[in-house]
N, C-alpha and C. Protein backbone atom coordinates (compact mmCIF):
# COMPACT_ATOMS: atom_id res chain seq x y z
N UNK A 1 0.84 -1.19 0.00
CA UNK A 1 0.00 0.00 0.00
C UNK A 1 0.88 1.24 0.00
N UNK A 2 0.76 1.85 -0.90
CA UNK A 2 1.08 3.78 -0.91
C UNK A 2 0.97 4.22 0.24
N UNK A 3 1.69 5.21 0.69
CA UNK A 3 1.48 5.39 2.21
C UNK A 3 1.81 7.36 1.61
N UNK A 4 0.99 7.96 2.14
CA UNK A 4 1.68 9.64 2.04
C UNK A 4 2.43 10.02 2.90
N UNK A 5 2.76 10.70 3.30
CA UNK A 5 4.42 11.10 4.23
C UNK A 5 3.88 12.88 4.06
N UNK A 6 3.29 13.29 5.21
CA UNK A 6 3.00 14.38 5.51
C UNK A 6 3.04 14.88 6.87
N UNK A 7 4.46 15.42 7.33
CA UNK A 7 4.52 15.10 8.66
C UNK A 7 3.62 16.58 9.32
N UNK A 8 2.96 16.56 10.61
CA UNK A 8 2.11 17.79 11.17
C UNK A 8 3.35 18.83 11.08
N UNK A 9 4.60 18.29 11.48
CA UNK A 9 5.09 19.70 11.67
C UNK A 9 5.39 20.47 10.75
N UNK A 10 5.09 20.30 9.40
CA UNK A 10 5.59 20.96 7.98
C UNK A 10 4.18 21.97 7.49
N UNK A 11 3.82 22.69 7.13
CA UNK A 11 3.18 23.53 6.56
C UNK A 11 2.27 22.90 5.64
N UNK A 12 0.86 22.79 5.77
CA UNK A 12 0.00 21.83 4.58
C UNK A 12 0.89 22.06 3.22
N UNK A 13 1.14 21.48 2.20
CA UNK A 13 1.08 21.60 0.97
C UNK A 13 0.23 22.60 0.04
N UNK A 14 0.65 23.68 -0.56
CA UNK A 14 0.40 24.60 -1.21
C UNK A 14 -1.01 24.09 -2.37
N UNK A 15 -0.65 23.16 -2.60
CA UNK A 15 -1.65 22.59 -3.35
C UNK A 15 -2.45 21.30 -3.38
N UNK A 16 -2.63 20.69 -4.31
CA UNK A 16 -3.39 18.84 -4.60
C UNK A 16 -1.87 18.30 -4.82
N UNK A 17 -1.18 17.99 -3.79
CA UNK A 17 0.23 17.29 -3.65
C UNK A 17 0.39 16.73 -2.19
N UNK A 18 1.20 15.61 -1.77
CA UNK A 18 1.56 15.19 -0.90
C UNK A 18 3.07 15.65 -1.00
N UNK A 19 3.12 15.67 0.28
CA UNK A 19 5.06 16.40 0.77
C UNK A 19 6.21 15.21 0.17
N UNK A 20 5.32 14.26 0.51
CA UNK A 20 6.52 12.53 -0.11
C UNK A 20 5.23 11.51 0.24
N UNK A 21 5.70 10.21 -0.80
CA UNK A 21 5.27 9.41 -0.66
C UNK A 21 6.03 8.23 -0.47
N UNK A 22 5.24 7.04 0.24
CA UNK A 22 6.29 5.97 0.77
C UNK A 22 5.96 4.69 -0.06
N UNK A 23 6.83 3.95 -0.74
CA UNK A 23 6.49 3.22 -1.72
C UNK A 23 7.24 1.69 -0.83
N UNK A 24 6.01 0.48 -0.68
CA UNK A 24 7.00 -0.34 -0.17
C UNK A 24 7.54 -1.17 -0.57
N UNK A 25 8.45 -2.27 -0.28
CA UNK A 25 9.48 -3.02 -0.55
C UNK A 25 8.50 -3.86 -1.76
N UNK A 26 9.43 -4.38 -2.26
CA UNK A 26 8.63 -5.14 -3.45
C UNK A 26 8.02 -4.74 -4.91
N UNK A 27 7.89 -3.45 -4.56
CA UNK A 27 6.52 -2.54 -5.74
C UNK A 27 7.68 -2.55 -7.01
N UNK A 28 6.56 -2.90 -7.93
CA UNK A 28 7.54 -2.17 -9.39
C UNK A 28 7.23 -0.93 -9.47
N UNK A 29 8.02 -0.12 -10.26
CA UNK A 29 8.16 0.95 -10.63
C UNK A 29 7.75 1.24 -12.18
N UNK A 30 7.31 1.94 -12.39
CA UNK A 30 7.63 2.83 -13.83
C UNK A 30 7.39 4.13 -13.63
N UNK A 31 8.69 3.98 -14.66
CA UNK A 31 9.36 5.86 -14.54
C UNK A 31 8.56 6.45 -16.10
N UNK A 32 7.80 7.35 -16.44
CA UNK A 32 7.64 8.04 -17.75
C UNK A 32 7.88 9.26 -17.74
N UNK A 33 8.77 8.83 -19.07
CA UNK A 33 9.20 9.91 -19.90
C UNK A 33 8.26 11.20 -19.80
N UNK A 34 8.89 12.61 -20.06
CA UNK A 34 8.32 13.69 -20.24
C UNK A 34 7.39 14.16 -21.04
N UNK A 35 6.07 13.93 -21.15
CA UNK A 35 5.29 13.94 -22.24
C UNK A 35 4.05 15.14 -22.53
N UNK A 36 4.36 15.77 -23.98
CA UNK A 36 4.20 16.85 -24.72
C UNK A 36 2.56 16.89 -24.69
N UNK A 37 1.66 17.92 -24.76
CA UNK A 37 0.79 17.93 -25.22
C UNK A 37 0.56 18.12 -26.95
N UNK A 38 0.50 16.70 -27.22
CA UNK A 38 0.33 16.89 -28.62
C UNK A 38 -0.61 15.58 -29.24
N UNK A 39 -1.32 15.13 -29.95
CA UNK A 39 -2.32 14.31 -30.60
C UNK A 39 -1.16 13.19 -31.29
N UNK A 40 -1.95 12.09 -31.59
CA UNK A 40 -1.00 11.16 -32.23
C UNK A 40 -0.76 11.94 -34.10
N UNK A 41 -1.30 12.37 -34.40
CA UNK A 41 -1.54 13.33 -35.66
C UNK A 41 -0.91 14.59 -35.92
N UNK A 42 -0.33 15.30 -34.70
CA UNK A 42 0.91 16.31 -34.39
C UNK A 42 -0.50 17.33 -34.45
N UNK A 43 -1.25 17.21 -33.85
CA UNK A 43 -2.03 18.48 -33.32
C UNK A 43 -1.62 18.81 -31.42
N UNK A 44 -1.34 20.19 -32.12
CA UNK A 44 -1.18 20.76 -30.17
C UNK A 44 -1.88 21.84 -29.83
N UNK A 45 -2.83 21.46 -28.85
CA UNK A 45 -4.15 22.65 -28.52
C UNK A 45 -3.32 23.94 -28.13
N UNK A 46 -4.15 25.01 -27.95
CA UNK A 46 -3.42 26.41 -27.40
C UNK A 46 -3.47 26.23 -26.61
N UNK A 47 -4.21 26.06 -25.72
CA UNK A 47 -3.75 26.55 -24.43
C UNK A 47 -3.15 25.20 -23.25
N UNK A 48 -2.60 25.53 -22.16
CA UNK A 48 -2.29 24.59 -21.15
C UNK A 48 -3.44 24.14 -20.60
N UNK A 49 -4.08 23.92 -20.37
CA UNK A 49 -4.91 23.18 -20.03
C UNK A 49 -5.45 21.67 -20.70
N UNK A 50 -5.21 22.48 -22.21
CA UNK A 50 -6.13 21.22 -22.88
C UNK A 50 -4.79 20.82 -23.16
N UNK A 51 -3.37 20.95 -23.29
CA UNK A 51 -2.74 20.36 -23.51
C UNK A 51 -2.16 19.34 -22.01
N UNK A 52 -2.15 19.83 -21.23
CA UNK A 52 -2.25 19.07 -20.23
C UNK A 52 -3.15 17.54 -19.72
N UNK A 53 -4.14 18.10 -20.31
CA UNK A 53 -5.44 16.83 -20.50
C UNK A 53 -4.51 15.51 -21.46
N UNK A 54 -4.30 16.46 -22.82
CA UNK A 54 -3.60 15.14 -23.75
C UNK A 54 -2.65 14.49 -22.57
N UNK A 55 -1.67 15.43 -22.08
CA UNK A 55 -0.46 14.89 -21.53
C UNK A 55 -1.06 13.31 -20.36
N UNK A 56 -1.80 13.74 -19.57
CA UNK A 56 -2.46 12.74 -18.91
C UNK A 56 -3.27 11.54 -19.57
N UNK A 57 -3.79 11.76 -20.77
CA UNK A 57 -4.26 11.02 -21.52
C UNK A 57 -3.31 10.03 -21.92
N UNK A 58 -1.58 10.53 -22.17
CA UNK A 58 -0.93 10.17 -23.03
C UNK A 58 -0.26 8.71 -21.38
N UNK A 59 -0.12 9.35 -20.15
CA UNK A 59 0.04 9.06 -19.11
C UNK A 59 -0.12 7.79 -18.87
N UNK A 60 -1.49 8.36 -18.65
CA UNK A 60 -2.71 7.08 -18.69
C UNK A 60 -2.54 5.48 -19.55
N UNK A 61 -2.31 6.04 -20.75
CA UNK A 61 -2.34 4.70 -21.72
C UNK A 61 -0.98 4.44 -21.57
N UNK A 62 0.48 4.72 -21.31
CA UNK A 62 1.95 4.24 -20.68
C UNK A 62 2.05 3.42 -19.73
N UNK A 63 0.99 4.08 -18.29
CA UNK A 63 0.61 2.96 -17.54
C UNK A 63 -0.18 1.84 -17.63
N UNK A 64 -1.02 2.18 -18.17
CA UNK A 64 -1.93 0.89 -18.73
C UNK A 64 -1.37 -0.38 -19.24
N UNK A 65 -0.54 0.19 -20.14
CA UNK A 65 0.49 -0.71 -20.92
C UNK A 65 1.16 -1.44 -19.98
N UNK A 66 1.36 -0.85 -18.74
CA UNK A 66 2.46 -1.58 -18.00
C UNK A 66 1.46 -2.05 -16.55
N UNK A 67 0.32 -1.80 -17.31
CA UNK A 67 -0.89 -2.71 -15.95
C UNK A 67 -0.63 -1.59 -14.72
N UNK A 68 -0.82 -0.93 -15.03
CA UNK A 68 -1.11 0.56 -14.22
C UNK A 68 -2.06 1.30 -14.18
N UNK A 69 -2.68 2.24 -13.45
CA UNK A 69 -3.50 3.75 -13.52
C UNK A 69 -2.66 4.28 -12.97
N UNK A 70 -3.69 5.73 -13.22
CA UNK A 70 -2.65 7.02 -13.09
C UNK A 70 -3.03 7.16 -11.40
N UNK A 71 -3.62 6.11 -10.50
CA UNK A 71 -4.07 6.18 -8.85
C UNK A 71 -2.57 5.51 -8.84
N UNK A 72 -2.04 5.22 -9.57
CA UNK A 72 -0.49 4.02 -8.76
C UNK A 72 0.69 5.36 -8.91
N UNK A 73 0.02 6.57 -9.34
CA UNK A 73 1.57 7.83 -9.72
C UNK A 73 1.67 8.14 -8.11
N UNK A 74 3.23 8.04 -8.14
CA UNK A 74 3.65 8.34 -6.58
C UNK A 74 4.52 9.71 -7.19
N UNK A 75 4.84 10.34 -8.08
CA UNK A 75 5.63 11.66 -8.39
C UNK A 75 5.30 12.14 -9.26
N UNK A 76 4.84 13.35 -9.44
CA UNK A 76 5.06 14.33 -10.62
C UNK A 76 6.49 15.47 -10.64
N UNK A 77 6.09 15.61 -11.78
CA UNK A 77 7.31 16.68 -12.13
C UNK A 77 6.73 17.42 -13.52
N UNK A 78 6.32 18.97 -13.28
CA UNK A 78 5.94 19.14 -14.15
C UNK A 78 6.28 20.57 -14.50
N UNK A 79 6.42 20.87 -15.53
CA UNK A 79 6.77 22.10 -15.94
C UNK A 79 6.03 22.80 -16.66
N UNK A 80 5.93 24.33 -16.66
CA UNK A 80 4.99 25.36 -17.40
C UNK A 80 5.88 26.19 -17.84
N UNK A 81 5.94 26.79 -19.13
CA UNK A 81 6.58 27.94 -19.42
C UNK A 81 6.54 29.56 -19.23
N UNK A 82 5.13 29.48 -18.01
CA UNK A 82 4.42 30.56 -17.29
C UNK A 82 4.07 30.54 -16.36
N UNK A 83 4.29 31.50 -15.34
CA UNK A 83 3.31 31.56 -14.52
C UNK A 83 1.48 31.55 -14.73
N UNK A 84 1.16 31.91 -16.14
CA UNK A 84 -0.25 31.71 -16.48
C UNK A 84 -0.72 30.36 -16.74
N UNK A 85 0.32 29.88 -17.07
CA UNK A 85 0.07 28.37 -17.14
C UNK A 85 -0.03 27.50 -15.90
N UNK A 86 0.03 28.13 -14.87
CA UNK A 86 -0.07 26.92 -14.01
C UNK A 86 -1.43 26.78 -12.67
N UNK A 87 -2.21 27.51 -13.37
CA UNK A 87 -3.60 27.06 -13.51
C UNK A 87 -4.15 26.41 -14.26
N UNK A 88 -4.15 26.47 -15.39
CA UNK A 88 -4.85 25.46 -16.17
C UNK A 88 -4.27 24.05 -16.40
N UNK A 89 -3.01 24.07 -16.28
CA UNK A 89 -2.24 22.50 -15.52
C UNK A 89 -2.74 22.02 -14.68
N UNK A 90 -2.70 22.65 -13.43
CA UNK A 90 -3.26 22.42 -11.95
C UNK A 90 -4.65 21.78 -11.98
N UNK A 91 -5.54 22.35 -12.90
CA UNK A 91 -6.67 22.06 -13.15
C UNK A 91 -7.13 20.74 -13.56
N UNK A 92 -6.26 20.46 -14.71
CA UNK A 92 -6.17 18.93 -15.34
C UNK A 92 -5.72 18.00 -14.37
N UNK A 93 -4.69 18.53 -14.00
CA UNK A 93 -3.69 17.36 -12.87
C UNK A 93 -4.83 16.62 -11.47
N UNK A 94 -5.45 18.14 -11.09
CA UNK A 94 -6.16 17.58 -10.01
C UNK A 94 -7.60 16.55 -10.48
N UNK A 95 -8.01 16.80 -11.60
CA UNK A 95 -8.41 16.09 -12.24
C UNK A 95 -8.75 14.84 -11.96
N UNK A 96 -7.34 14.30 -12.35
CA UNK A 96 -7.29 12.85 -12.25
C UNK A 96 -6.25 12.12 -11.36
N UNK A 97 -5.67 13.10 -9.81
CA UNK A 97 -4.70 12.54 -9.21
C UNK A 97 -5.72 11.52 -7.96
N UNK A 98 -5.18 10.60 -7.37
CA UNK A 98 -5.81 9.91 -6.67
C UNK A 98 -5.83 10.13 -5.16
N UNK A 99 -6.33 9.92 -4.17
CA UNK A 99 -5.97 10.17 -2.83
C UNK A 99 -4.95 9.00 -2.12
N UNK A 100 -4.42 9.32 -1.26
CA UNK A 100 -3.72 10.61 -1.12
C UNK A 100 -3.18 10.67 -2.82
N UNK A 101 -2.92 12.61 -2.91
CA UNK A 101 -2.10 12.89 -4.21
C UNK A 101 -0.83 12.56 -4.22
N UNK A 102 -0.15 12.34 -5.30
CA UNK A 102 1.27 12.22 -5.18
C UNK A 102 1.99 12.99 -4.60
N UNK A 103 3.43 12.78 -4.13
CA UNK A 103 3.98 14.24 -4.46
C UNK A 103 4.57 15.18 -5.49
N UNK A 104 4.66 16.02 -5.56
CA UNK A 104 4.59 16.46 -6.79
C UNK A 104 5.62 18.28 -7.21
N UNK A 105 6.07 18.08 -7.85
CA UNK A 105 7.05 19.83 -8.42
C UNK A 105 6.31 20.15 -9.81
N UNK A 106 6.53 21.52 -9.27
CA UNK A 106 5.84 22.66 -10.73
C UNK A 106 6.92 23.36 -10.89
N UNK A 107 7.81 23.68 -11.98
CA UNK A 107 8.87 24.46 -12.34
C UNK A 107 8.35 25.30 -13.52
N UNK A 108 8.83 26.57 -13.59
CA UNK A 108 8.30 27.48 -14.65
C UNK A 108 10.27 27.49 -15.13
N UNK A 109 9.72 26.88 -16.57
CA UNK A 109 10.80 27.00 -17.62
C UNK A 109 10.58 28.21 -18.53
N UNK A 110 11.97 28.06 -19.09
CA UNK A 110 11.96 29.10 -20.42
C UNK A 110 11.33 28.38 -22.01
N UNK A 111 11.06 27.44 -22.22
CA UNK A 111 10.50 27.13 -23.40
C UNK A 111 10.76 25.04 -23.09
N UNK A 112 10.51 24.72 -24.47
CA UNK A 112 10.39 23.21 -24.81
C UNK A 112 10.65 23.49 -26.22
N UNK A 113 10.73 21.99 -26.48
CA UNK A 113 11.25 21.84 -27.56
C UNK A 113 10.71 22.51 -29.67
N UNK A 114 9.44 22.68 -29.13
CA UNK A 114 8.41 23.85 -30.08
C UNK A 114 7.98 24.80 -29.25
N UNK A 115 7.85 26.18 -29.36
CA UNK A 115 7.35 26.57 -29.29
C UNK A 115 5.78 26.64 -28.91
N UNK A 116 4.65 26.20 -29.05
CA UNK A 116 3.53 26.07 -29.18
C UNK A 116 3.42 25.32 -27.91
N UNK A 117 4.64 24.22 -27.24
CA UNK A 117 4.29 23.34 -26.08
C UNK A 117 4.25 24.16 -24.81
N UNK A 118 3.24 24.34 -23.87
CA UNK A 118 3.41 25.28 -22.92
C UNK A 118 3.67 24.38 -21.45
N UNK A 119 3.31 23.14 -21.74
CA UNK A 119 3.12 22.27 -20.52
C UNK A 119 3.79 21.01 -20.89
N UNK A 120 5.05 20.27 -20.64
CA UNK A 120 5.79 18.49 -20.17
C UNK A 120 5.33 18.42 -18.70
N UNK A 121 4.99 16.66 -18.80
CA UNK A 121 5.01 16.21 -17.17
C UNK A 121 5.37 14.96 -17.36
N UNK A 122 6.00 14.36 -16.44
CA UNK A 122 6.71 13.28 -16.24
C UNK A 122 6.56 12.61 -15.27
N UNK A 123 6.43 11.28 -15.11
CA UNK A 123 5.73 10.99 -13.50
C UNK A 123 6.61 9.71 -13.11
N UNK A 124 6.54 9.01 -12.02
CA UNK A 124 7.10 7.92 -11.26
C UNK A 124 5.60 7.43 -10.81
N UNK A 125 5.09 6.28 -11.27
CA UNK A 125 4.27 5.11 -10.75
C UNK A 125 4.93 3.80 -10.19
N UNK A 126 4.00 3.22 -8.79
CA UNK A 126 4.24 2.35 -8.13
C UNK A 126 2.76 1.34 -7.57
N UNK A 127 3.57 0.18 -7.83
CA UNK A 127 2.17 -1.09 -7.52
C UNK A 127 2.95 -2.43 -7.05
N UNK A 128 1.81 -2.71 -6.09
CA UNK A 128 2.07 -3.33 -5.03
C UNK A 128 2.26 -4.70 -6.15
């Protein structure tokens, strides 16, 4: 079982994140790659939000593959190229994170690899 790691004496979490999570002995892992909001067809919505949705979409079916949901993500790591962007990320993410949430980082970068990408996230899943 996932265990969250939120000790009283630390300050709640700013957001839909756990401080750490405790993964136990035995669990496999999968690590995924950083993934773009973009369509299998090379369509990429404007804004972060809906590209964020793909990104979880894209998530979703990585774990699946490997007999996963996105309730087994014990880490995010995710990046915006704005501070405007990280609402409409936030939005998607909480979406579909499971209880307890993972834990989780938001970094505001200077760009990605096109232009047009405003939102990568990358996650660490774990199952018993």
């Amino acid at each position: 079982m996932l265990r969250a790691v939120t000790p009283s004496s630390l300050r709640s979490p700013f957001a839909r994140y756990s401080h750490g999570m405790e993964v136990p002995a035995g669990a496999r892992l999968v690590f995924v790659s950083g993934q773009l909001g973009i369509t299998a067809d090379e369509v990429i919505p404007e804004g972060a939000e809906a590209q964020a949705r793909l990104i979880f979409k894209a998530i979703e079916a990585i774990l699946a593959d490997a007999g996963m949901t996105l309730a087994d993500i014990v880490r995010i790591n995710a990046y915006v190229t704005g501070r405007e962007h990280m609402a409409g990320y936030m939005k998607a993410r909480d979406a579909v994170v499971a209880d307890p949430p993972p834990a989780s980082t938001l970094m505001i970068v200077s760009g990605f690899t096109r232009e047009e990408f405003k939102v990568e996230v990358e996650v660490v899943a774990a199952k018993v």
